[in-house]
Protein backbone atom coordinates (compact mmCIF):
# COMPACT_ATOMS: atom_id res chain seq x y z
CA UNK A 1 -11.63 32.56 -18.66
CA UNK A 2 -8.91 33.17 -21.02
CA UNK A 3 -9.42 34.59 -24.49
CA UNK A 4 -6.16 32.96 -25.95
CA UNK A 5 -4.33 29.74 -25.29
CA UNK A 6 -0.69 28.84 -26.40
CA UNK A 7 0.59 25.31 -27.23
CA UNK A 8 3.90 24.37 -28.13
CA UNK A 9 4.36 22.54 -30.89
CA UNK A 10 6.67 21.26 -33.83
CA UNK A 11 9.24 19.44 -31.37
CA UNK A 12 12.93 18.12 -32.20
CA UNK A 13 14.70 15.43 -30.21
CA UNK A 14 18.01 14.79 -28.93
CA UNK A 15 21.31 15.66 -30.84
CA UNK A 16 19.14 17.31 -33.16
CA UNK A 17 17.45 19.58 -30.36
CA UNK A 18 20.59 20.32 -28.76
CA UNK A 19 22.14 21.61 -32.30
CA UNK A 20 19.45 23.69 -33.13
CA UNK A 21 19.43 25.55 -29.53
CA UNK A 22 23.31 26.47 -29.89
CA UNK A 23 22.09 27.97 -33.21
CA UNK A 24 19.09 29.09 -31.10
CA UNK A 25 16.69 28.50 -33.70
CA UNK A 26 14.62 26.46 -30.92
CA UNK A 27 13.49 27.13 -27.13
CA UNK A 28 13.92 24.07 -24.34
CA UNK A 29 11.02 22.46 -23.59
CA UNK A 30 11.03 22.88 -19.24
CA UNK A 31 14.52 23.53 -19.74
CA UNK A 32 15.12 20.16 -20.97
CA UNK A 33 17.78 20.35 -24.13
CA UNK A 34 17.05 16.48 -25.12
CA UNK A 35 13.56 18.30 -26.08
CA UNK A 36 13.15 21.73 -27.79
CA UNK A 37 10.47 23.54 -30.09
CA UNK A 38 10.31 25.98 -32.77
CA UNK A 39 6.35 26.84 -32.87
CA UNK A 40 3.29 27.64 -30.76
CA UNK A 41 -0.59 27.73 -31.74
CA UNK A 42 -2.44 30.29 -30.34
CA UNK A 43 -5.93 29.18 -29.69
CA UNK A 44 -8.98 30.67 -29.33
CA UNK A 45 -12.73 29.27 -28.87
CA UNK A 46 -12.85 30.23 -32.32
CA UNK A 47 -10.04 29.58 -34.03
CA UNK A 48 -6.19 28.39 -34.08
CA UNK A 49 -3.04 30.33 -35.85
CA UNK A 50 0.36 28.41 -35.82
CA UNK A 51 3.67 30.62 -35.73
CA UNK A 52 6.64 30.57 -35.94
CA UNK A 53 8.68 31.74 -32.54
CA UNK A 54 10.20 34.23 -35.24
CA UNK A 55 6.83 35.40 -35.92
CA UNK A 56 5.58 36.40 -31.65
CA UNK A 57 6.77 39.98 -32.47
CA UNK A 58 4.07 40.52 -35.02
CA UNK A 59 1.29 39.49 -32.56
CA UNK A 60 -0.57 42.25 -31.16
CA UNK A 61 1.01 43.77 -28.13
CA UNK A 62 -1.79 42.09 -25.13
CA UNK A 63 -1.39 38.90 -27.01
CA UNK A 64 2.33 39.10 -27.25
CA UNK A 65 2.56 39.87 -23.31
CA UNK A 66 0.56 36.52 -22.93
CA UNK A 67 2.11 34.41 -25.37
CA UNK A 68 5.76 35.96 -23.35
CA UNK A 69 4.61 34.90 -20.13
CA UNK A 70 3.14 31.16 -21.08
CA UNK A 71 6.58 30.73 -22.77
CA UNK A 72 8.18 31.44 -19.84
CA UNK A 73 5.95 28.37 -18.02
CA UNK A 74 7.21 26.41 -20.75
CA UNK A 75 10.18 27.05 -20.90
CA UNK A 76 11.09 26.88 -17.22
CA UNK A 77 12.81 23.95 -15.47
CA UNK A 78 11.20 21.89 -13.40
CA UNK A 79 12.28 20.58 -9.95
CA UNK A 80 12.89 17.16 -9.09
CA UNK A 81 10.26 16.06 -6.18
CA UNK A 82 9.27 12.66 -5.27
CA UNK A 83 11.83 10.74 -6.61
CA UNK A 84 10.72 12.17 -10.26
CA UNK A 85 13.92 13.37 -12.49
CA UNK A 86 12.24 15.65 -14.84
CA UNK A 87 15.52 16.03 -17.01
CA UNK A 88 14.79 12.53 -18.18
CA UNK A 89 11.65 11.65 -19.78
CA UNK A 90 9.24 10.08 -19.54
CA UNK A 91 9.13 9.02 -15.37
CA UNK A 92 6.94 6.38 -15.17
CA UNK A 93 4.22 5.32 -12.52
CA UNK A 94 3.45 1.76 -11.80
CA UNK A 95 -0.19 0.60 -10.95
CA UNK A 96 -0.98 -1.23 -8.39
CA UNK A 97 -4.62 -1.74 -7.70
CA UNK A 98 -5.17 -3.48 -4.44
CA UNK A 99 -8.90 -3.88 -5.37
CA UNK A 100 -11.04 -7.41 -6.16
CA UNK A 101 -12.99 -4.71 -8.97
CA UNK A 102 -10.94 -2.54 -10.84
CA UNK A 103 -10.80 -2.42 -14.72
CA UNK A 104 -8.27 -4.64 -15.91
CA UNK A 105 -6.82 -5.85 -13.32
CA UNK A 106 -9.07 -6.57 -10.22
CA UNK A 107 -8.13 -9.25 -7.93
CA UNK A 108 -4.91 -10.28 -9.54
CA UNK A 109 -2.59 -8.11 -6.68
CA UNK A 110 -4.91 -7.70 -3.93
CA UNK A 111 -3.20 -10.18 -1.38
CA UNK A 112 -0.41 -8.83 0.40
CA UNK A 113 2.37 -10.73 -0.77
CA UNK A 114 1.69 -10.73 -4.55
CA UNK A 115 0.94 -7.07 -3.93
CA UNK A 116 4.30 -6.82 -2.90
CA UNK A 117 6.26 -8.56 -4.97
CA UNK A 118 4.35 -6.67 -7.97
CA UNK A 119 5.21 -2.85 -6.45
CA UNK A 120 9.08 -4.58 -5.89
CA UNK A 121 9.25 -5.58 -9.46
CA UNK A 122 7.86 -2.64 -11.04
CA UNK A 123 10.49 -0.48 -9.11
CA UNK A 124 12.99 -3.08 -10.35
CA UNK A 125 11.92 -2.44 -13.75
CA UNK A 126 12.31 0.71 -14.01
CA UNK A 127 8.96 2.54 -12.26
CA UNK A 128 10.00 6.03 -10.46
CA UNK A 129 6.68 5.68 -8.02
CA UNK A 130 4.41 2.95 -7.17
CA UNK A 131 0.35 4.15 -7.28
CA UNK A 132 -1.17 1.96 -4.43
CA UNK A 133 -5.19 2.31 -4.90
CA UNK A 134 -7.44 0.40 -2.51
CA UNK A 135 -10.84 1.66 -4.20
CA UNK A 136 -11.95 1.24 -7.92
CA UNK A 137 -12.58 3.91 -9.71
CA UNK A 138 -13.36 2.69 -13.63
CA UNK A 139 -16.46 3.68 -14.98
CA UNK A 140 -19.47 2.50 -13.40
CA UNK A 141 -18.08 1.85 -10.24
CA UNK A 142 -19.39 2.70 -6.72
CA UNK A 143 -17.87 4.48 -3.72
CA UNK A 144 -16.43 2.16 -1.04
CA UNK A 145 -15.88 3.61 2.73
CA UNK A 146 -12.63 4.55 4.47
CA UNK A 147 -12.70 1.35 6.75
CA UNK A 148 -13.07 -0.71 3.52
CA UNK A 149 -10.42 1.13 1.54
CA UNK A 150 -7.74 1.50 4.10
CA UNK A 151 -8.44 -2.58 5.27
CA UNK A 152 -7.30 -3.20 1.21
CA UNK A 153 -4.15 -1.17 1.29
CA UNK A 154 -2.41 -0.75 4.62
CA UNK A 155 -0.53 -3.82 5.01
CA UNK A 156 1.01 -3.52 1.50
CA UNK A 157 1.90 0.24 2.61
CA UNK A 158 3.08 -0.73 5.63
CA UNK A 159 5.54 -3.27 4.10
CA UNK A 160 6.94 -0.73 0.67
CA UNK A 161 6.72 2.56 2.22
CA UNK A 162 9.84 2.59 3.91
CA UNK A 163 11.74 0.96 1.25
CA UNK A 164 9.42 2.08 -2.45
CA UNK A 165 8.63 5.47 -3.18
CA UNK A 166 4.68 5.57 -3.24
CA UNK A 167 1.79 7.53 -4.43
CA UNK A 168 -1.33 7.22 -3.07
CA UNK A 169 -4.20 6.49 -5.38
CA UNK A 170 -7.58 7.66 -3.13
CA UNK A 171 -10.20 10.60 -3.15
CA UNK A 172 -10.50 10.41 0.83
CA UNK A 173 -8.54 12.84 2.99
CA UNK A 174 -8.44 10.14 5.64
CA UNK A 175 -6.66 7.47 3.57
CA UNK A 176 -4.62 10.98 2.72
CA UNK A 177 -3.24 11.10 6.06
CA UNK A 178 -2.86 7.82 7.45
CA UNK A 179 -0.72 7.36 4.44
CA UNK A 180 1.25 10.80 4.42
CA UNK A 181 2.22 9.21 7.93
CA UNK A 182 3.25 5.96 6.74
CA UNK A 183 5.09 8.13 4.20
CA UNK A 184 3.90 8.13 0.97
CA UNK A 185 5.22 10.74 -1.43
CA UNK A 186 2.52 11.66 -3.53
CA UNK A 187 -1.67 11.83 -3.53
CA UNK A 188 -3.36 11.03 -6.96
CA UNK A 189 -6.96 12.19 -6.13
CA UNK A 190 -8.75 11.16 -9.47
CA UNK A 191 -11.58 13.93 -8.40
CA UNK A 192 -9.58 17.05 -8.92
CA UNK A 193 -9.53 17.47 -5.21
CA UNK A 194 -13.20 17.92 -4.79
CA UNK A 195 -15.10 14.72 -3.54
CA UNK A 196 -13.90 15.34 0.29
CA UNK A 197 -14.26 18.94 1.25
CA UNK A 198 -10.66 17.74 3.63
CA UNK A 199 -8.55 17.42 1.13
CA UNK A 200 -7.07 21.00 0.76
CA UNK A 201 -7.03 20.90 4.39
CA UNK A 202 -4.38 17.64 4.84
CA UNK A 203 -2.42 18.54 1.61
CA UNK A 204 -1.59 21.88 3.13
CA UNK A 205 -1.47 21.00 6.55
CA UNK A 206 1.41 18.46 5.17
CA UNK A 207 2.77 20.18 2.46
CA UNK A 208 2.44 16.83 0.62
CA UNK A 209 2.85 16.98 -3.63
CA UNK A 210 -0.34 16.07 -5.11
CA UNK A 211 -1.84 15.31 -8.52
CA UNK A 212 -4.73 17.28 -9.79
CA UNK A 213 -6.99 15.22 -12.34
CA UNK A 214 -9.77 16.05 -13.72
CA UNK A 215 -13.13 13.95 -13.77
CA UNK A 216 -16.21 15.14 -14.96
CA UNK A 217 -18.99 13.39 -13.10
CA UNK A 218 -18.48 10.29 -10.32
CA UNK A 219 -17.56 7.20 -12.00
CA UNK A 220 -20.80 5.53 -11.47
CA UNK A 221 -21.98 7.82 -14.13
CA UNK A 222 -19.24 9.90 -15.87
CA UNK A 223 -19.51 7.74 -18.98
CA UNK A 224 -23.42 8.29 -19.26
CA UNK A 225 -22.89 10.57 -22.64
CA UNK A 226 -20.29 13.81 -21.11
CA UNK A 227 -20.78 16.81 -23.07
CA UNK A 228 -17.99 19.63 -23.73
CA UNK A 229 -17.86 23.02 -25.24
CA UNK A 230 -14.66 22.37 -26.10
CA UNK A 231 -12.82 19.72 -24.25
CA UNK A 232 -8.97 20.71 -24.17
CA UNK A 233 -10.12 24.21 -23.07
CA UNK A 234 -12.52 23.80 -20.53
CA UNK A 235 -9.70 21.76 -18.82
CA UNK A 236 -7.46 23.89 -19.10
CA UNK A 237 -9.83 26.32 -17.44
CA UNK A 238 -10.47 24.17 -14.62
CA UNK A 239 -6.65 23.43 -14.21
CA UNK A 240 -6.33 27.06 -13.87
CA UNK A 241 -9.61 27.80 -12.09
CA UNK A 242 -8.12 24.87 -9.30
CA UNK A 243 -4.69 26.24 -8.75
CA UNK A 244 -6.00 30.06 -8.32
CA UNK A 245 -8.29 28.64 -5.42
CA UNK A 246 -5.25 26.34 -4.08
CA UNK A 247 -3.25 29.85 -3.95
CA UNK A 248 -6.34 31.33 -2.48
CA UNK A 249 -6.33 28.53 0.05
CA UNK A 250 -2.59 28.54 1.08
CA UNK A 251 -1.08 26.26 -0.81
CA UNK A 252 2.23 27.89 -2.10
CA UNK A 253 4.23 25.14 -3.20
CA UNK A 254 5.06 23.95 -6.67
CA UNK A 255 4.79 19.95 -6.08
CA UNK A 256 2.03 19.55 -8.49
CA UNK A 257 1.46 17.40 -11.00
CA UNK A 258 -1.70 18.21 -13.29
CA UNK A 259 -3.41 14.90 -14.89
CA UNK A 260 -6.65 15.59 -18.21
CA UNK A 261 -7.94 12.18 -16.90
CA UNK A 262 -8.58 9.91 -19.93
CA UNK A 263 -11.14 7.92 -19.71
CA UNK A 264 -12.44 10.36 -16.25
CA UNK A 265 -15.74 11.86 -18.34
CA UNK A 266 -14.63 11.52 -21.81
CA UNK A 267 -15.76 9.62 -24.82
CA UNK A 268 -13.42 8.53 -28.15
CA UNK A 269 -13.28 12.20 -29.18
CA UNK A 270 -12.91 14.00 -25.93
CA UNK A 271 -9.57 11.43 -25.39
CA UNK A 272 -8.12 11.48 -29.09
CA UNK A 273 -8.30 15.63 -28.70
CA UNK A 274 -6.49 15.79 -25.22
CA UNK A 275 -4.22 13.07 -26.63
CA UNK A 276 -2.95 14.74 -29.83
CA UNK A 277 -3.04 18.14 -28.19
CA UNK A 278 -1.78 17.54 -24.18
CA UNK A 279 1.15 20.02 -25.09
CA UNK A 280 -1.10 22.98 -24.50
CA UNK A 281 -0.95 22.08 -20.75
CA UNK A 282 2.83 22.61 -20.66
CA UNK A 283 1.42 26.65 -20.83
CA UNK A 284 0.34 26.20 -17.18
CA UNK A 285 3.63 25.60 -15.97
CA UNK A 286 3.20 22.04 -13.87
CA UNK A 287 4.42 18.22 -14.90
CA UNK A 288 1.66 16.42 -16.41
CA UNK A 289 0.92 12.94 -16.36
CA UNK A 290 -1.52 10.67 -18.42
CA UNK A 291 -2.77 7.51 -17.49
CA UNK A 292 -3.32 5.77 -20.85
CA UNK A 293 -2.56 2.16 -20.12
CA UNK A 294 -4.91 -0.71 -21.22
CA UNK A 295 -7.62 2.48 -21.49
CA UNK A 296 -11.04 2.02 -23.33
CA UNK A 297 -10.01 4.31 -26.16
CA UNK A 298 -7.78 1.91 -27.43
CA UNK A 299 -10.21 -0.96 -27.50
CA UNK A 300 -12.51 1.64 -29.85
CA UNK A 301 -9.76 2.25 -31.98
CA UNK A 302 -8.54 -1.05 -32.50
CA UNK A 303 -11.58 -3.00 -32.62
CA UNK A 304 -11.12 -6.48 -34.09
CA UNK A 305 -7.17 -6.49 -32.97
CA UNK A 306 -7.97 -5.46 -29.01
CA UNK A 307 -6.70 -7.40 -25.96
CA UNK A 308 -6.71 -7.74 -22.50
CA UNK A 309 -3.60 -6.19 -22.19
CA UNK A 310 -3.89 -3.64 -24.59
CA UNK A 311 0.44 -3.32 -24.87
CA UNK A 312 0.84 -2.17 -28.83
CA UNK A 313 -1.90 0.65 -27.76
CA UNK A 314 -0.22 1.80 -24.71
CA UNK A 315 3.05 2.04 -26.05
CA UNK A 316 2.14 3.42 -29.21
CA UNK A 317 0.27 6.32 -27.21
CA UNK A 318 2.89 6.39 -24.27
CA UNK A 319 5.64 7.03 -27.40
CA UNK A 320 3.61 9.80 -29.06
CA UNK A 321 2.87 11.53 -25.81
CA UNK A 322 6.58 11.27 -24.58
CA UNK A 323 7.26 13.45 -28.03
CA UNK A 324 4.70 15.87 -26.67
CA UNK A 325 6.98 16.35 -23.62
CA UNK A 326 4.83 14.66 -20.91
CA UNK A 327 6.30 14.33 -17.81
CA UNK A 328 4.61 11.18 -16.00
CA UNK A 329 3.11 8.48 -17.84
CA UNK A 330 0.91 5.95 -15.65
CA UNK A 331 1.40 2.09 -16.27
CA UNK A 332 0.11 -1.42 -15.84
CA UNK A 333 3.53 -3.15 -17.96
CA UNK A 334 6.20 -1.18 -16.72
CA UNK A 335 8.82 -3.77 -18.16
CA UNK A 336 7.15 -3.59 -21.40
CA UNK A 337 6.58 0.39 -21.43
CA UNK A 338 10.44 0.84 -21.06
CA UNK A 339 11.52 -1.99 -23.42
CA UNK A 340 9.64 0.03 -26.18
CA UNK A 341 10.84 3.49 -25.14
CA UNK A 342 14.46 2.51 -24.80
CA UNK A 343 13.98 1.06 -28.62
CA UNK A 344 12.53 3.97 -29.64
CA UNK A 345 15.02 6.59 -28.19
CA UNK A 346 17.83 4.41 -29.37
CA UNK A 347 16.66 4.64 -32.99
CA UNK A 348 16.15 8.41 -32.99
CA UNK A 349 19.95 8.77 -32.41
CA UNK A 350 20.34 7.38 -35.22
């Protein structure tokens, strides 16, 4: 466990980012120059000091050697994989839930041709993948089996993979590998890799890129009051605690995508924390991604003015966590999503 944790904060955007690196006042943010930064929190379980990169020298000399080496994570370009361009931000992931049950969305997509069209549209609109999930996971859900799941989904992956980049959106290893051979590019395993002891097993045996989320508890009760010592921390351990045991395992490549899992274990609190503070991740050295569309949080926050659709609260959250440099944002209105961003990013060139 670590004593100190860094998180980069204070960012700048655009023309503004790219003049203050020449004057190299700021540091690139994954080597992006659209994004830079000119101040980190160190954080403790105790307590959080906010400097100024000016000020790393005056840091004690074991803290300064860690603070130098998580810069260096954050700092350091990532490589395209998957059809994701990490120079642009945010990529975004379409949903498609092939599923009669799943939150929001259960049963509208689940026949093969609307399924389709939706993935086809999506892409159209803008989406970089398209998650295909053939088993509900929203809180209070149960576990289907692999002949269930795979009946929901292979058809529609039968008919996109060739022609849609696709991630795969199951916690089975084989759904993992009947799909790696259809030829899907990415897993999303909402359990942090640990509900089939297989999984490590397939994703190195195909050197596939995978998403690590994590979940405390099985959705049938992960919502039943979760309890932290301190949320954004004790992921972060586990983030690190999972890639030292992929290492361990044989899994050397860097095609991994690390996911906090709002709404996976969390309550108002736990999600509003990770939210407002996902940058510290960027210390770890991976893409994240957030799936905050239509989630439960912003039904609590909104109360009298929720929807169905929950739009103004995903894009409102999708905006702030594209300023926090995230990576991969995962969405139900990928039209929408993109009409807001490309508003927003127009007006900050201004």
């Amino acid at each position: 466990m670590r004593r100190y944790y860094t998180r980069v904060c204070n960012f700048y955007y655009g023309k503004e980012s790219k003049l203050l690196l020449i004057k190299k006042k700021t540091l690139p943010l994954n080597g992006n120059k659209e994004i830079s930064f000119d101040h980190l929190e160190i954080i403790s379980r105790k307590s959080i000091k906010k400097i100024s990169l000016n000020n790393i020298k005056k840091l004690s000399r074991s803290l300064q050697k860690q603070v130098i080496l998580d810069l260096k994570n954050i700092t350091s370009k990532k490589k395209n994989f998957s059809n994701l361009n990490f120079k642009k931000l945010p990529n975004i992931m379409g949903v498609l839930n092939l599923t009669p049950d799943s939150f929001s969305d259960g049963g509208k997509f689940n026949k093969k041709n609307k399924g389709t069209k939706h993935a086809i549209d999506m892409l159209k609109a803008g989406a970089k993948l398209i998650d295909v999930g053939g088993e509900s996971t929203r809180p209070g859900s149960k576990a289907v089996d692999v002949k269930l799941e795979w009946s929901r989904i292979n058809k529609v992956l039968k008919l996109i993979c060739k022609k849609i980049p696709v991630s795969l959106d199951t916690r089975k290893s084989e759904i993992m590998k009947k799909g790696i051979k259809l030829g899907i590019k990415i897993i999303n395993d909402v359990s942090g890799l640990s509900y089939d002891q297989n999984t490590m097993e397939i994703l190195k045996k195909y050197r596939t890129p995978f998403v690590i989320q994590h979940s405390q508890g099985l959705p049938e009760k992960m919502q039943n009051k979760p309890i932290y010592k301190n949320e954004l921390l004790d992921i972060y351990d586990f983030f690190e605690a999972k890639i030292k045991t992929l290492r361990n395992f044989g899994i050397k490549h860097n095609n991994i995508i690390l996911d906090p899992g709002i709404g996976f274990g969390k309550n108002l609190k736990h999600n509003m924390n990770l939210i407002s503070n996902i940058s510290i991740f960027h210390s770890l050295g991976f893409p994240i991604l957030v799936g905050n569309s239509r989630k439960r949080f912003i039904k609590e926050i909104a109360k009298k003015n929720d929807t169905k659709s929950r739009i103004g609260g995903t894009i409102s959250s999708s905006v702030y966590l594209m300023m926090q440099g995230v990576q991969i944002l995962r969405i139900h209105d990928v039209n929408e999503l993109i009409q807001g961003i490309k508003v927003f990013k127009e007006l900050i060139k201004k």
